[in-house]
Protein backbone atom coordinates (compact mmCIF):
# COMPACT_ATOMS: atom_id res chain seq x y z
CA UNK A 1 7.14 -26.84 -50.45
CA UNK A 2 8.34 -24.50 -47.37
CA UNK A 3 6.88 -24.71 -44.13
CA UNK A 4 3.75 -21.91 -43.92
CA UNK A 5 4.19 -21.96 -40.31
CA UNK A 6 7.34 -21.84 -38.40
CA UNK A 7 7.99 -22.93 -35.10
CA UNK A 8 8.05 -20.03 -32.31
CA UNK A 9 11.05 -19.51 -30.42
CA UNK A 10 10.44 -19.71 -26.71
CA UNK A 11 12.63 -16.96 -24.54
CA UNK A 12 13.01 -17.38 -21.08
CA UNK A 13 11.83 -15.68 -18.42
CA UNK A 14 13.31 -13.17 -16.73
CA UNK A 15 14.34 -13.03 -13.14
CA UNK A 16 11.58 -11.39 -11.77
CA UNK A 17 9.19 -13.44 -13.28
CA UNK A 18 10.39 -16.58 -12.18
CA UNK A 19 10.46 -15.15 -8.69
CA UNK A 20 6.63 -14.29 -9.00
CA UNK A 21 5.93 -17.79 -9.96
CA UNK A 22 7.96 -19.64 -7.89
CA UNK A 23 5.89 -17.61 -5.06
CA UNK A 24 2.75 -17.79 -6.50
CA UNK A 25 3.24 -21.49 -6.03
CA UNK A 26 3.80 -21.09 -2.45
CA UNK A 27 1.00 -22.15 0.15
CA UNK A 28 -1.34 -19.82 1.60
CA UNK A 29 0.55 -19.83 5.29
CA UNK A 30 4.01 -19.51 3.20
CA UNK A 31 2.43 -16.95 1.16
CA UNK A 32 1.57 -15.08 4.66
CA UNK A 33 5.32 -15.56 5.91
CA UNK A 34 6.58 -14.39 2.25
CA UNK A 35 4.68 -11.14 3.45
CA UNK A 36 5.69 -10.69 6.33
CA UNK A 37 9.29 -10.44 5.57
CA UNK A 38 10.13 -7.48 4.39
CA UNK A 39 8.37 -5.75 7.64
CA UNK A 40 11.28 -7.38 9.20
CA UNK A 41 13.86 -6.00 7.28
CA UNK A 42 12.39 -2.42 6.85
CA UNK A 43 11.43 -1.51 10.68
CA UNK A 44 15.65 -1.91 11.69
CA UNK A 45 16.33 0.54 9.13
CA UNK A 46 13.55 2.86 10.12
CA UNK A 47 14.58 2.64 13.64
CA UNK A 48 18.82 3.64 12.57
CA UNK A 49 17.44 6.21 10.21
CA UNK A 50 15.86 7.86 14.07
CA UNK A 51 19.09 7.31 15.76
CA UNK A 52 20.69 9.02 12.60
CA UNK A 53 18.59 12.04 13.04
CA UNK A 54 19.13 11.84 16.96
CA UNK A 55 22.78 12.04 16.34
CA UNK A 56 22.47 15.25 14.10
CA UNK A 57 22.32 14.24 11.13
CA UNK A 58 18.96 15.03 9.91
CA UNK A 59 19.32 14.59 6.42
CA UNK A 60 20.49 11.45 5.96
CA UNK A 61 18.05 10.17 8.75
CA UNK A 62 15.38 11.27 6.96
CA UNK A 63 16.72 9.89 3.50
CA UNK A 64 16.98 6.23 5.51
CA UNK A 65 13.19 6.51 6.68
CA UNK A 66 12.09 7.79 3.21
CA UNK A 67 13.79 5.43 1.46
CA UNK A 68 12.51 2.80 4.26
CA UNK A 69 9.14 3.57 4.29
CA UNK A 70 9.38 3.62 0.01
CA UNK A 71 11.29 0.39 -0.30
CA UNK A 72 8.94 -1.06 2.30
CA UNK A 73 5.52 -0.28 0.89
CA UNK A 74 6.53 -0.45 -2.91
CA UNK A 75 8.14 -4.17 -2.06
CA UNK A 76 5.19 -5.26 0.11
CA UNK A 77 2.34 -3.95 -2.61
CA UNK A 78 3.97 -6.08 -5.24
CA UNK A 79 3.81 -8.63 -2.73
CA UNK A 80 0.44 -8.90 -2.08
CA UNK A 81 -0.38 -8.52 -5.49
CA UNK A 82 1.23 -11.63 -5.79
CA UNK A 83 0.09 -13.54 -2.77
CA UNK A 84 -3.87 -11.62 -2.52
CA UNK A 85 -5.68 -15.05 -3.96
CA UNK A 86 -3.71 -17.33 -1.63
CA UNK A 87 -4.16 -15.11 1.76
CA UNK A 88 -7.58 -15.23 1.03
CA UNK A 89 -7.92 -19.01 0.76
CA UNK A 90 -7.78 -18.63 4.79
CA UNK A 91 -11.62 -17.96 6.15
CA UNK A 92 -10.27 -15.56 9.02
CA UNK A 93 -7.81 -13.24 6.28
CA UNK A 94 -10.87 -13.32 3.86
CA UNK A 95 -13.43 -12.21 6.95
CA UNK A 96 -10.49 -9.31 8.18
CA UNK A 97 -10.57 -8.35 4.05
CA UNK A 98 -14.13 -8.20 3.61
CA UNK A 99 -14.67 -6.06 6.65
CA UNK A 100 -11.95 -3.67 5.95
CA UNK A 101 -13.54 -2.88 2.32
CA UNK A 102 -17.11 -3.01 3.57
CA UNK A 103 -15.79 -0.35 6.48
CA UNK A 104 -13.94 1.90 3.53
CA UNK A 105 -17.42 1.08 1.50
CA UNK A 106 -19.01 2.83 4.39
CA UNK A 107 -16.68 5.27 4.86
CA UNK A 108 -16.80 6.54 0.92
CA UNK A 109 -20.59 6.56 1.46
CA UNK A 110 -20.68 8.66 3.89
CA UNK A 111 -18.36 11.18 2.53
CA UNK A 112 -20.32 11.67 -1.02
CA UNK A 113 -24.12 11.70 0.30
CA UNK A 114 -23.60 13.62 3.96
CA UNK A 115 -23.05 16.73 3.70
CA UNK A 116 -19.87 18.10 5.72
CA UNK A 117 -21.11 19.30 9.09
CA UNK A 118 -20.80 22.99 9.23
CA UNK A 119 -19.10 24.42 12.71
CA UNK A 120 -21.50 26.76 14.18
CA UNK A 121 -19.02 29.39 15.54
CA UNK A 122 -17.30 30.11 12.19
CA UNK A 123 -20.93 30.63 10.56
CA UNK A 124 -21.75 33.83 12.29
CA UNK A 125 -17.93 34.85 11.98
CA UNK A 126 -18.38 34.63 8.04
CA UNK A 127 -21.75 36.69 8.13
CA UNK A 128 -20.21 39.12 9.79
CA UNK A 129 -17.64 39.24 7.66
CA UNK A 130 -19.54 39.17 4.84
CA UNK A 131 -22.05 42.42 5.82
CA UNK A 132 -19.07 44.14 6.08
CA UNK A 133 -17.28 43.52 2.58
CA UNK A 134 -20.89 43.77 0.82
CA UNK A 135 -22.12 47.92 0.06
């Protein structure tokens, strides 16, 4: 009688996921260092992309600190994505988390129940403006 169940092939993983779990592995100081490192390969190219536009040639100095500033923040979200549960293993990068979202908490808060203040010289400018449009 056949088998009603066959074995399941394993694949392997690809590149990238091997590279997220070799990190993920990492300790929470190495996780921190991980990190860090792009920073330190971004900010040289940000800072040839100015001397590019210094020397005249604006459009490829702006490319390099677009493409910086992309490569950079795209490279270092995935990164912490990775790393967030380890960083916050350390008490002081949990306390600096905490009070950055309780100060954006704040911040949210204040925008949806405060009304925007209303500058009192552009008030009388819109009545005014207003009589004059209206019959």
């Amino acid at each position: 009688m056949p088998a009603l169940i066959r074995p399941r092939l394993r694949r392997t993983m690809t590149f990238s996921a091997a590279i997220r779990r070799k990190i993920q592995q990492f300790g929470p100081y190495k996780s921190l260092a991980v990190l860090l490192v792009p920073l330190l390969v971004v900010e040289p190219v940000k800072m040839a992309g100015l001397a590019f536009v210094g020397l005249g040639h604006w459009v490829g100095g702006v490319c390099m600190i677009v493409g910086a500033y992309a490569a950079g923040l795209l490279v270092v979200d995935r990164l912490f994505r990775v790393v967030k549960s380890k960083l916050y293993t350390m008490p002081w990068c949990a306390a600096v988390a905490q009070l950055i979202q309780m100060k954006l908490a704040q911040w949210r808060w204040k925008r949806l129940v405060q009304p925007s203040p209303v500058d009192p010289v552009v008030v009388p400018q819109i009545e005014v403006l207003e009589a004059k449009l209206s019959p």
